[in-house]
C-alpha atoms as a PDB file:
ATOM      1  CA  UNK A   1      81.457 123.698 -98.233  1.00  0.00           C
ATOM      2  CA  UNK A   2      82.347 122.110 -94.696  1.00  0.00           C
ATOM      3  CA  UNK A   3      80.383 118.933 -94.047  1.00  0.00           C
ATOM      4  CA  UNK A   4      78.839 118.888 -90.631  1.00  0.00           C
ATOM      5  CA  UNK A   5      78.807 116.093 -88.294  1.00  0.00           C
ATOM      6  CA  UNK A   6      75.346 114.888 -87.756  1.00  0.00           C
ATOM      7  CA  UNK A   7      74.425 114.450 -83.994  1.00  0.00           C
ATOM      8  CA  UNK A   8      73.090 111.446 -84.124  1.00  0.00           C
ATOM      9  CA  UNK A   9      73.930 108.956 -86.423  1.00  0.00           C
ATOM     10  CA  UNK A  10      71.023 105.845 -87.002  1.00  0.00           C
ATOM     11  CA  UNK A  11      70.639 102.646 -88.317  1.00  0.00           C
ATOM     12  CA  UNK A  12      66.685 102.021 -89.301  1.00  0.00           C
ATOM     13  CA  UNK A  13      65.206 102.860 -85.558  1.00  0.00           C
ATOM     14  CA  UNK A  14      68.858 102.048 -83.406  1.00  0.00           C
ATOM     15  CA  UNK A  15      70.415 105.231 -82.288  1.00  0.00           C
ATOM     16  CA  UNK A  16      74.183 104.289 -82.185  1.00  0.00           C
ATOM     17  CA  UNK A  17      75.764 106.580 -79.860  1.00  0.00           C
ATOM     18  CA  UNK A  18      73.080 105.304 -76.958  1.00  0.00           C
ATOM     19  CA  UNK A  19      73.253 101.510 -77.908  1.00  0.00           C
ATOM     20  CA  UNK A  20      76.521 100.236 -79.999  1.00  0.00           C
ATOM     21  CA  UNK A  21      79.623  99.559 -78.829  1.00  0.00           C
ATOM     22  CA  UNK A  22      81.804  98.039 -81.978  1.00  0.00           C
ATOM     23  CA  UNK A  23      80.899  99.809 -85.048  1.00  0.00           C
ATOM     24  CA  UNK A  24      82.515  98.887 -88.663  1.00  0.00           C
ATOM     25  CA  UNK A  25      83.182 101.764 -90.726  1.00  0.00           C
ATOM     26  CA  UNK A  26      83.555 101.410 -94.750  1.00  0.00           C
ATOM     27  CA  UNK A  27      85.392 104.160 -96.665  1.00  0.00           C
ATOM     28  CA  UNK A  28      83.901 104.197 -99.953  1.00  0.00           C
ATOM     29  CA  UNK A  29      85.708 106.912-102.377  1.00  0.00           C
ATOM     30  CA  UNK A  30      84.330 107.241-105.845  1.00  0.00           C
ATOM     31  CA  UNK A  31      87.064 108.781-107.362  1.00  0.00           C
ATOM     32  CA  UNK A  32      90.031 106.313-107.229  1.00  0.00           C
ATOM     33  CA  UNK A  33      93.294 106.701-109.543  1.00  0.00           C
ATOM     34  CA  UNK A  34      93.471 102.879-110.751  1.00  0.00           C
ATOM     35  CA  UNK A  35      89.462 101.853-110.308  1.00  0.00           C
ATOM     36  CA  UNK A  36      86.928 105.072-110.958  1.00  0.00           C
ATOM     37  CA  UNK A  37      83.500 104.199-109.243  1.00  0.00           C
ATOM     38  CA  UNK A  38      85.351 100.674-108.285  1.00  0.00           C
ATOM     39  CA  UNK A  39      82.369 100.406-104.895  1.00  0.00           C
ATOM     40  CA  UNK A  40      79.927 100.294-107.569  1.00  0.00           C
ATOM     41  CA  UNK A  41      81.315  98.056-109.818  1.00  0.00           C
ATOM     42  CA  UNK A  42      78.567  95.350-109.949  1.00  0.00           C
ATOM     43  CA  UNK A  43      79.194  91.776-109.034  1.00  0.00           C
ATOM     44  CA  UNK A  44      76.294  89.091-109.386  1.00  0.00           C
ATOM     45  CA  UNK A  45      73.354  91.738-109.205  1.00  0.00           C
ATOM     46  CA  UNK A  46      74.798  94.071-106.469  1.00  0.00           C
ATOM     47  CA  UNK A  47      77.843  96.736-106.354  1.00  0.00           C
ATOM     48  CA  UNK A  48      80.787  95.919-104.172  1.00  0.00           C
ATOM     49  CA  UNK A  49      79.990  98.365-101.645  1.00  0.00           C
ATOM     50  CA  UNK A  50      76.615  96.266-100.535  1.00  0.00           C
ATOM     51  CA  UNK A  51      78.967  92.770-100.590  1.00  0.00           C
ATOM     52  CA  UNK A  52      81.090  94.291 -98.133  1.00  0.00           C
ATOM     53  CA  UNK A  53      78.376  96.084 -95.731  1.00  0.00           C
ATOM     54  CA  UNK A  54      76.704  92.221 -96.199  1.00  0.00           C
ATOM     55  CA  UNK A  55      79.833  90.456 -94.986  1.00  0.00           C
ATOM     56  CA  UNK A  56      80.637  92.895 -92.246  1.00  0.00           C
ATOM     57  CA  UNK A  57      76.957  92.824 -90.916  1.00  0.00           C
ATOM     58  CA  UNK A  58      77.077  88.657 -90.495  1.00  0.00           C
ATOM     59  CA  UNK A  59      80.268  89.267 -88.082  1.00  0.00           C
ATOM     60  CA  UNK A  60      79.179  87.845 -84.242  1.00  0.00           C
ATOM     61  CA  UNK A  61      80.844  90.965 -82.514  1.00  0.00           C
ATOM     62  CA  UNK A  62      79.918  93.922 -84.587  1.00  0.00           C
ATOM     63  CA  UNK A  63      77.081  96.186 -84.244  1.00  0.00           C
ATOM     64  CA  UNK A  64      76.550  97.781 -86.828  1.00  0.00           C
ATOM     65  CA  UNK A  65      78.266  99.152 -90.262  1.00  0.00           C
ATOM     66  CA  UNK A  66      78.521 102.321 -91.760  1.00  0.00           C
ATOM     67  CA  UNK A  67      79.490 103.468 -95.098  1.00  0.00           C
ATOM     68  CA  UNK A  68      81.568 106.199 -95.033  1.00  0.00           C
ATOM     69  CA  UNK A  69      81.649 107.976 -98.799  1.00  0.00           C
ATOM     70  CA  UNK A  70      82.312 111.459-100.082  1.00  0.00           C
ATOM     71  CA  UNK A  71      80.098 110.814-103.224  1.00  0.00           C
ATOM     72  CA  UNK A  72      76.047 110.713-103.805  1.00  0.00           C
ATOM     73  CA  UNK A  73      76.040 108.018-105.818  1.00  0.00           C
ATOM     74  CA  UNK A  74      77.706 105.594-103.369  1.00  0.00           C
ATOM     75  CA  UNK A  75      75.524 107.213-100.559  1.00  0.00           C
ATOM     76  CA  UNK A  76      72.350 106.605-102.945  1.00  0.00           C
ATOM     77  CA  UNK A  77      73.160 103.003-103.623  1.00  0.00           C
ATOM     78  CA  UNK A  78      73.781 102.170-100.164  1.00  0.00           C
ATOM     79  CA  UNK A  79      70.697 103.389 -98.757  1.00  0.00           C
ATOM     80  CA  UNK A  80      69.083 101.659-102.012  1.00  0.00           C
ATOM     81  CA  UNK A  81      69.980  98.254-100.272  1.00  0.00           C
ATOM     82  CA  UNK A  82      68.964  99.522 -96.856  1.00  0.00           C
ATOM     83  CA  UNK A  83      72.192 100.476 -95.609  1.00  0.00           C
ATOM     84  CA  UNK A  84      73.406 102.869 -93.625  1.00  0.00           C
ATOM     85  CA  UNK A  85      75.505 106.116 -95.479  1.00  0.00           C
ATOM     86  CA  UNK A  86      77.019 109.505 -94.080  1.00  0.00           C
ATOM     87  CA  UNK A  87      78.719 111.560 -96.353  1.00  0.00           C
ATOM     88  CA  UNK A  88      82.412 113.169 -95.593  1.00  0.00           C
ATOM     89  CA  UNK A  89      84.388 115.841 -96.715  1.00  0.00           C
ATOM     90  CA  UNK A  90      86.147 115.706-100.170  1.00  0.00           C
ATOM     91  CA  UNK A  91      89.284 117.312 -98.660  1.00  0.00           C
ATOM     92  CA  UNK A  92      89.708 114.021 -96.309  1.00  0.00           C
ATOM     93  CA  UNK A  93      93.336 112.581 -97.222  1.00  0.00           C
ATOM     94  CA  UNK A  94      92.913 108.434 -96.624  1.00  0.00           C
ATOM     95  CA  UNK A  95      90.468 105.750 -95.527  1.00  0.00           C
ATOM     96  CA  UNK A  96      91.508 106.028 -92.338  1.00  0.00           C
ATOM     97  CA  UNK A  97      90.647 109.736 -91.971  1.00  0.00           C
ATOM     98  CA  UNK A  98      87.124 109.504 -93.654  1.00  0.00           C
ATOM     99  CA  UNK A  99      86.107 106.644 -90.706  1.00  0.00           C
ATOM    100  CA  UNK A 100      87.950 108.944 -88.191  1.00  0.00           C
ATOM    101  CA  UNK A 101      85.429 111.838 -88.962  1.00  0.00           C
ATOM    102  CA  UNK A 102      82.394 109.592 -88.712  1.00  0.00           C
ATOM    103  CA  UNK A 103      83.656 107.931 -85.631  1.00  0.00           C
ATOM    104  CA  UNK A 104      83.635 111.545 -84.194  1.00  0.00           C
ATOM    105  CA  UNK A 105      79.776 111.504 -83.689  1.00  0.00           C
ATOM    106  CA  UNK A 106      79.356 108.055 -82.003  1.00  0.00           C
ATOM    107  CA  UNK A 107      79.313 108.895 -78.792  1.00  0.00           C
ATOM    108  CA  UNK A 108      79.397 104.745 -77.352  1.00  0.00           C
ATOM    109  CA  UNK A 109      81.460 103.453 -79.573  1.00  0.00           C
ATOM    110  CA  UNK A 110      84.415 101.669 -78.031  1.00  0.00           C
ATOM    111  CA  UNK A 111      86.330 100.181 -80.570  1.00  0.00           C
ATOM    112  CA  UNK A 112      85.461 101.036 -84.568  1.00  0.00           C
ATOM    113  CA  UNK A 113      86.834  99.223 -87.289  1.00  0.00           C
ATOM    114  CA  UNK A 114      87.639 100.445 -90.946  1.00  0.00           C
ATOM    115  CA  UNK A 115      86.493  97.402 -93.473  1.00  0.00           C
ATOM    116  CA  UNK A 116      88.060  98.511 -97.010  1.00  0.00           C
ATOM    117  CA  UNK A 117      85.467  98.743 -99.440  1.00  0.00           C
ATOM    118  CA  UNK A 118      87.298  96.612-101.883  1.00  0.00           C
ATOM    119  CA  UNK A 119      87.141  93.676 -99.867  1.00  0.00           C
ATOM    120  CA  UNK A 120      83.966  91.999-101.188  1.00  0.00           C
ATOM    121  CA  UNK A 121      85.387  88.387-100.214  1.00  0.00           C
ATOM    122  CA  UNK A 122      86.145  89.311 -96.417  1.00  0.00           C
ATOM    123  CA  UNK A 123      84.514  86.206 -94.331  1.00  0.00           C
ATOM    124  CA  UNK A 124      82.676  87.235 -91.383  1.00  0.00           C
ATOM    125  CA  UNK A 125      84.895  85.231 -88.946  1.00  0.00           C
ATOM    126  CA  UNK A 126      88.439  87.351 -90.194  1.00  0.00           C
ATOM    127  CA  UNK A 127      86.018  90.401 -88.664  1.00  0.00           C
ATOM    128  CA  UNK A 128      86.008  88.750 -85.180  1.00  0.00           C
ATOM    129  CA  UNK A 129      89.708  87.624 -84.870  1.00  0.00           C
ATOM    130  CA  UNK A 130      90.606  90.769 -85.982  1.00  0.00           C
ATOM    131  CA  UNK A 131      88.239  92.578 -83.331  1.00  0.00           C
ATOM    132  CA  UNK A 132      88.728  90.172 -80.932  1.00  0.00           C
ATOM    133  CA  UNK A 133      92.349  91.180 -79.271  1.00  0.00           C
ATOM    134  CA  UNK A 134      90.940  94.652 -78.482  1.00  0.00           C
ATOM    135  CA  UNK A 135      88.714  93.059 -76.526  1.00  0.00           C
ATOM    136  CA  UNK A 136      90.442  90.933 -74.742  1.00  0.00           C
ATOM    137  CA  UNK A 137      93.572  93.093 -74.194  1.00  0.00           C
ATOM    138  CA  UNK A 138      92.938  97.100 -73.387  1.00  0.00           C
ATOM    139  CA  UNK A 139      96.455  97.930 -73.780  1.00  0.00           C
ATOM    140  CA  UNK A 140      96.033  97.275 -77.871  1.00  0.00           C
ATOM    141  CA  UNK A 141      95.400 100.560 -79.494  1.00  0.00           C
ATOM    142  CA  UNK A 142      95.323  98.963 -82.987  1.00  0.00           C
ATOM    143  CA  UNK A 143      94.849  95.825 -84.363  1.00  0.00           C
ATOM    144  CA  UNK A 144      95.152  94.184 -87.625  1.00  0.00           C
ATOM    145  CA  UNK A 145      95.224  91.052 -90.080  1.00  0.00           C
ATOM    146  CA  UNK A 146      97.657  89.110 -91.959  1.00  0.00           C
ATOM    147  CA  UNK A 147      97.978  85.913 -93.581  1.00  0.00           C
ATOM    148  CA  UNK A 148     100.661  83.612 -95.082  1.00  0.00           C
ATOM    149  CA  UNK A 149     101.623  84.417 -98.692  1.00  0.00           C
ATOM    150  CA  UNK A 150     101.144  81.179-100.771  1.00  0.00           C
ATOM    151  CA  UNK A 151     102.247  81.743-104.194  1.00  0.00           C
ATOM    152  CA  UNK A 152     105.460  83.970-105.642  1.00  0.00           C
ATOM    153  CA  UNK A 153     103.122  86.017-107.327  1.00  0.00           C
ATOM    154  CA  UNK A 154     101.587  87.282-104.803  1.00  0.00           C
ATOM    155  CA  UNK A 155     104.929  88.083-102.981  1.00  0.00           C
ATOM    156  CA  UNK A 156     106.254  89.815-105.816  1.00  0.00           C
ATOM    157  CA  UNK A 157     102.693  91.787-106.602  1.00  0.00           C
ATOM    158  CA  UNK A 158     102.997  95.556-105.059  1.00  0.00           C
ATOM    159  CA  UNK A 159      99.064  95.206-104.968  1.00  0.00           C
ATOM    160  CA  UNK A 160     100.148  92.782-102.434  1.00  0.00           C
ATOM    161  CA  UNK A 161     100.922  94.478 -98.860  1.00  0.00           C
ATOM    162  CA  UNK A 162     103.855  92.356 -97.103  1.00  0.00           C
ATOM    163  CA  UNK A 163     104.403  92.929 -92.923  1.00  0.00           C
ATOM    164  CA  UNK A 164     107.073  91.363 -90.989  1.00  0.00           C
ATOM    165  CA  UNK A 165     106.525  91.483 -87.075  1.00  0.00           C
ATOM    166  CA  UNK A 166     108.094  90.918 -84.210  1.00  0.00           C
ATOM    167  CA  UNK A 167     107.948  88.363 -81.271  1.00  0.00           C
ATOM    168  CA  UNK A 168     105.017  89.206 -79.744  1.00  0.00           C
ATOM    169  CA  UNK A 169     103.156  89.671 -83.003  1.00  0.00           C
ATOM    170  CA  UNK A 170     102.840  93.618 -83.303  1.00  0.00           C
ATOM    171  CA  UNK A 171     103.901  94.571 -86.850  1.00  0.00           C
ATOM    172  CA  UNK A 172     107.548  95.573 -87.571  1.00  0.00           C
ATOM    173  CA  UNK A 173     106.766  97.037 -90.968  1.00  0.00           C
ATOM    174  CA  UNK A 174     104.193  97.026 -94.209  1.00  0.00           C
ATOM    175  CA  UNK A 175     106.204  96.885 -97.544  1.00  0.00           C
ATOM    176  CA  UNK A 176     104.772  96.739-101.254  1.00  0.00           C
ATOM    177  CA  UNK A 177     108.104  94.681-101.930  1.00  0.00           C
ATOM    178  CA  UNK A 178     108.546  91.070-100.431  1.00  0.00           C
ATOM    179  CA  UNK A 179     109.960  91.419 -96.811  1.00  0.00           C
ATOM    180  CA  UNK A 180     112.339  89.993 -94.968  1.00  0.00           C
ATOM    181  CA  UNK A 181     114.475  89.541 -97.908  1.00  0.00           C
ATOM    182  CA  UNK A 182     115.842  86.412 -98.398  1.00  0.00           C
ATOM    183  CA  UNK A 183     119.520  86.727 -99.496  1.00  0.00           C
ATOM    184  CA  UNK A 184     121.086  83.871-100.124  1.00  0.00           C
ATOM    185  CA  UNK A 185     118.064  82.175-101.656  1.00  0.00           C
ATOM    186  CA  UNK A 186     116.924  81.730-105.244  1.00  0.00           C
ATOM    187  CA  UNK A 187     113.684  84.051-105.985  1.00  0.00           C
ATOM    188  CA  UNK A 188     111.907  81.296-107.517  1.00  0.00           C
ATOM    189  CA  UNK A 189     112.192  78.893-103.778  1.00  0.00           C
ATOM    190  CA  UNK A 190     112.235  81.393-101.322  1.00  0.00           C
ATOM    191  CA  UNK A 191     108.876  80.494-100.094  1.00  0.00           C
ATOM    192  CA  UNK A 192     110.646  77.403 -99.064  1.00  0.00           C
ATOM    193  CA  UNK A 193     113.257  78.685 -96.979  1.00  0.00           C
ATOM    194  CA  UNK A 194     110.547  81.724 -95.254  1.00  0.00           C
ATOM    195  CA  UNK A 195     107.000  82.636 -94.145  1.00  0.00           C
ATOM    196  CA  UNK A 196     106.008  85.884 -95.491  1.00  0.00           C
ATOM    197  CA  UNK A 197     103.010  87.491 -94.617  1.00  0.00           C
ATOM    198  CA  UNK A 198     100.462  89.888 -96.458  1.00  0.00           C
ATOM    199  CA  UNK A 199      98.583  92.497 -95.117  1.00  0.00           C
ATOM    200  CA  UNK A 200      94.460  91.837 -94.826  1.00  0.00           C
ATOM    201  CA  UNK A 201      92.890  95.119 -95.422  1.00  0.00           C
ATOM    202  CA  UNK A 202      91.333  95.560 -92.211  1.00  0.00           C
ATOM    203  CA  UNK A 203      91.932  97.802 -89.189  1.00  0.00           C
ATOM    204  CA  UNK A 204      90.429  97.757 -85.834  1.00  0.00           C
ATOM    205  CA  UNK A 205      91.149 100.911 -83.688  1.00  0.00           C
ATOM    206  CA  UNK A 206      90.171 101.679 -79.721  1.00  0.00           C
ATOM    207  CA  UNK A 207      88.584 104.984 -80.461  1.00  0.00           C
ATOM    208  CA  UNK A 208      90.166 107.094 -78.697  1.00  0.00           C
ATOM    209  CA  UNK A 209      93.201 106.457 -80.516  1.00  0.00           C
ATOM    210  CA  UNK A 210      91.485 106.389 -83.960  1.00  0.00           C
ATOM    211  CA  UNK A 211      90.263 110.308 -83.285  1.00  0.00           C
ATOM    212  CA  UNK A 212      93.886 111.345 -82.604  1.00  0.00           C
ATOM    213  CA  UNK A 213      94.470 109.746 -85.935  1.00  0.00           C
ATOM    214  CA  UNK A 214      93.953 112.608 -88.218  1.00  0.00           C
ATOM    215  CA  UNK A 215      95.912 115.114 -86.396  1.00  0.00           C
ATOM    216  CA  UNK A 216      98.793 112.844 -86.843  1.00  0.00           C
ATOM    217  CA  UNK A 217     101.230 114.185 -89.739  1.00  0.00           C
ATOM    218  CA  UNK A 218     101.258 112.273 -92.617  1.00  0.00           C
ATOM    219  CA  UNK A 219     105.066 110.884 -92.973  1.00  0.00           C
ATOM    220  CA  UNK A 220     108.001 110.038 -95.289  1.00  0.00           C
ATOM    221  CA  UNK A 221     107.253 106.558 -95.401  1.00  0.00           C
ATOM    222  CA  UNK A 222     103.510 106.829 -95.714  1.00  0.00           C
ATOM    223  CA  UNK A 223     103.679 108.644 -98.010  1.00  0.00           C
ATOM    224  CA  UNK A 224     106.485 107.218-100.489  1.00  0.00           C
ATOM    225  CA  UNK A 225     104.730 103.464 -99.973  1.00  0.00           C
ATOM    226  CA  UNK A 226     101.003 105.055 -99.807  1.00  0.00           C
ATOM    227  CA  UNK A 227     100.383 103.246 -97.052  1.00  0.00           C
ATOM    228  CA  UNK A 228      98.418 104.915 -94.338  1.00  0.00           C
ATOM    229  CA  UNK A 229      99.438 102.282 -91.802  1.00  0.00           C
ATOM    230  CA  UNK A 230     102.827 103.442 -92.053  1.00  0.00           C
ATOM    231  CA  UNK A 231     101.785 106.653 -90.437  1.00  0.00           C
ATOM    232  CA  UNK A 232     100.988 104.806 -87.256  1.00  0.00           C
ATOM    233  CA  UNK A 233     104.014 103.046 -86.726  1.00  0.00           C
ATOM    234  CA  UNK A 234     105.989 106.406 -87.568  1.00  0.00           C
ATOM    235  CA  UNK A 235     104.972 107.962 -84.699  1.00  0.00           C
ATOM    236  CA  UNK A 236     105.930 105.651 -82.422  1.00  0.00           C
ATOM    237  CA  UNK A 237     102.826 103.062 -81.705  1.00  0.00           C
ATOM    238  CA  UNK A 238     101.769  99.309 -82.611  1.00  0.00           C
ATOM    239  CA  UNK A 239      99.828  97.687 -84.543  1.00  0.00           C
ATOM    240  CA  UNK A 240      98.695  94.178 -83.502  1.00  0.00           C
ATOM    241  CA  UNK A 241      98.813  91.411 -86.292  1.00  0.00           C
ATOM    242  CA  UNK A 242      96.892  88.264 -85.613  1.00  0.00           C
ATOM    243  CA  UNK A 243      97.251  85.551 -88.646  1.00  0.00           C
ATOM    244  CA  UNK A 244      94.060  84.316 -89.912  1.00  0.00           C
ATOM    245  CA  UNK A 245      93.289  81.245 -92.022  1.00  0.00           C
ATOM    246  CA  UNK A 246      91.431  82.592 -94.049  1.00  0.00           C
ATOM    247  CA  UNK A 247      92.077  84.776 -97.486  1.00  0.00           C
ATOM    248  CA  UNK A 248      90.388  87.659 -99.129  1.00  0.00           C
ATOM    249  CA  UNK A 249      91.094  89.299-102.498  1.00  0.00           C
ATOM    250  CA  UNK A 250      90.989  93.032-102.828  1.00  0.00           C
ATOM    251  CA  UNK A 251      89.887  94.746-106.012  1.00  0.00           C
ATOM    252  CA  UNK A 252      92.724  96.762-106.976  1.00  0.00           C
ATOM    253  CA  UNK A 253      92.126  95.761-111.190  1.00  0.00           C
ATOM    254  CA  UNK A 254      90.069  94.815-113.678  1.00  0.00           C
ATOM    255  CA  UNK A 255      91.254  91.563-113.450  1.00  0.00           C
ATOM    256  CA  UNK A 256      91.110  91.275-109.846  1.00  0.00           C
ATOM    257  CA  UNK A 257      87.000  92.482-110.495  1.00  0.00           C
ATOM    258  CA  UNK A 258      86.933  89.348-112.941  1.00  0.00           C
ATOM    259  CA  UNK A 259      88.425  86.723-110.475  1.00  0.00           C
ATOM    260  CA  UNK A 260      85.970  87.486-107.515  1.00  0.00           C
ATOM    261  CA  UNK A 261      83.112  87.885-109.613  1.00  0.00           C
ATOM    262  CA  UNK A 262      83.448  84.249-110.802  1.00  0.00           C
ATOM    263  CA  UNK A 263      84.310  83.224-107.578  1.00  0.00           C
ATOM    264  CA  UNK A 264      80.845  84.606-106.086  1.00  0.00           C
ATOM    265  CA  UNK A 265      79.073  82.947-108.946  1.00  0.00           C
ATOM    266  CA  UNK A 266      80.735  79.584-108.366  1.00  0.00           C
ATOM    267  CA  UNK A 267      79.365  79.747-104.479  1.00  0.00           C
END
């Protein structure tokens, strides 16, 4: 059964395609490979999903969030909490394409971000710089975050996303495996020798470009990486990375679950 896009899409009494301009879209799929029903995993009284919508909300230059799920139970729990839902099509192939459907129906909407749903950390402020460029600059089509690796772990982890860029900052490539790589240096001290970067799982997209996302082929290297990112760079466009301060741990494991829940009980 075909989903149908809803012609006008609301948040409590708001209708978004008269009065929003930045909207923050978060894909929430139920059935992932390494986390089943991860978005609803609980942490300190609420699922995942509602710390992310929470986070996203508090940023200065968005104007509203959306949950974007292909499963009732997410949808249920989000409107539990007084969020906004809309449901997507099952046969929808990344993140990227389920926020690309919604972002079909807001008429207003300038620029539309995609806030992963396993970002439960992501600060407020990371929301802004990341939005922030597009703004300022309407030659960006796409616009990202990264932030300096710290620890070898995390530059050896292919949970880990690692992006080198270029001059100007636009992003060169994303990489599971530690790029640029350092060859005359011992593994254990590269990090003294070379900045790497890691990927913050955040997009920000003018929407007219995000709606030509979908009819984009998927490609080799999106595919063999599983990186949707990849696809953009493919085909021949940027991606602007601005570095942030500040960190945010994705829930890609058990034990990553573990570590942020006892770091939102410490708070």
């Amino acid at each position: 059964m075909t989903e149908q896009h809803p012609s006008r899409l609301r948040l409590g009494e708001s209708d978004l395609s008269r009065t929003r301009r930045v909207v923050a879209i978060i894909p929430a799929r139920y059935g992932s490979q390494r986390f089943p029903g991860k978005p609803l995993a609980d942490i300190d009284g609420k699922p995942m999903v509602q710390h992310v919508y929470e986070q996203t909300g508090r940023a200065a230059l968005v104007d509203a969030v959306i949950v974007a799920t292909d499963d009732e139970r997410i949808a249920s729990a989000v409107r539990a909490f007084g969020g906004h839902a809309v449901m997507t099509p099952h046969s929808l192939h990344t993140g990227t394409d389920r926020v690309a459907w919604v972002a079909r129906s807001l008429d207003d909407a300038e620029i539309v971000l995609n806030v992963q749903g396993d970002e439960p950390l992501i600060a407020p402020e990371m929301i802004d710089e990341a939005v922030r460029p597009l703004i300022l600059d309407r030659e960006i089509m796409v616009g990202t975050l990264i932030h300096r690796i710290e620890t070898i772990e995390e530059l050896h982890s292919p949970n880990v996303i690692k992006v080198v860029t270029d001059a100007t900052g636009y992003a060169l490539y994303f990489s599971r495996l530690p790029i640029p790589y350092a060859r005359d240096v011992q593994r254990t001290d590269v990090l003294n020798h070379q900045t790497f970067y890691k990927h913050i799982g955040l997009y920000v997209f003018r929407k007219n470009f995000l709606l030509r996302f979908p009819d984009m082929r998927q490609t080799p290297l999106e595919l063999l990486e599983k990186l949707e990112q990849l696809r953009v760079l493919e085909h021949g466009y940027k991606i602007k990375a601005t570095v942030t301060a500040y960190d945010s741990i994705p829930v890609d494991t058990q034990e990553d679950l573990d570590k942020v829940r006892a770091m939102i009980q410490n708070k």
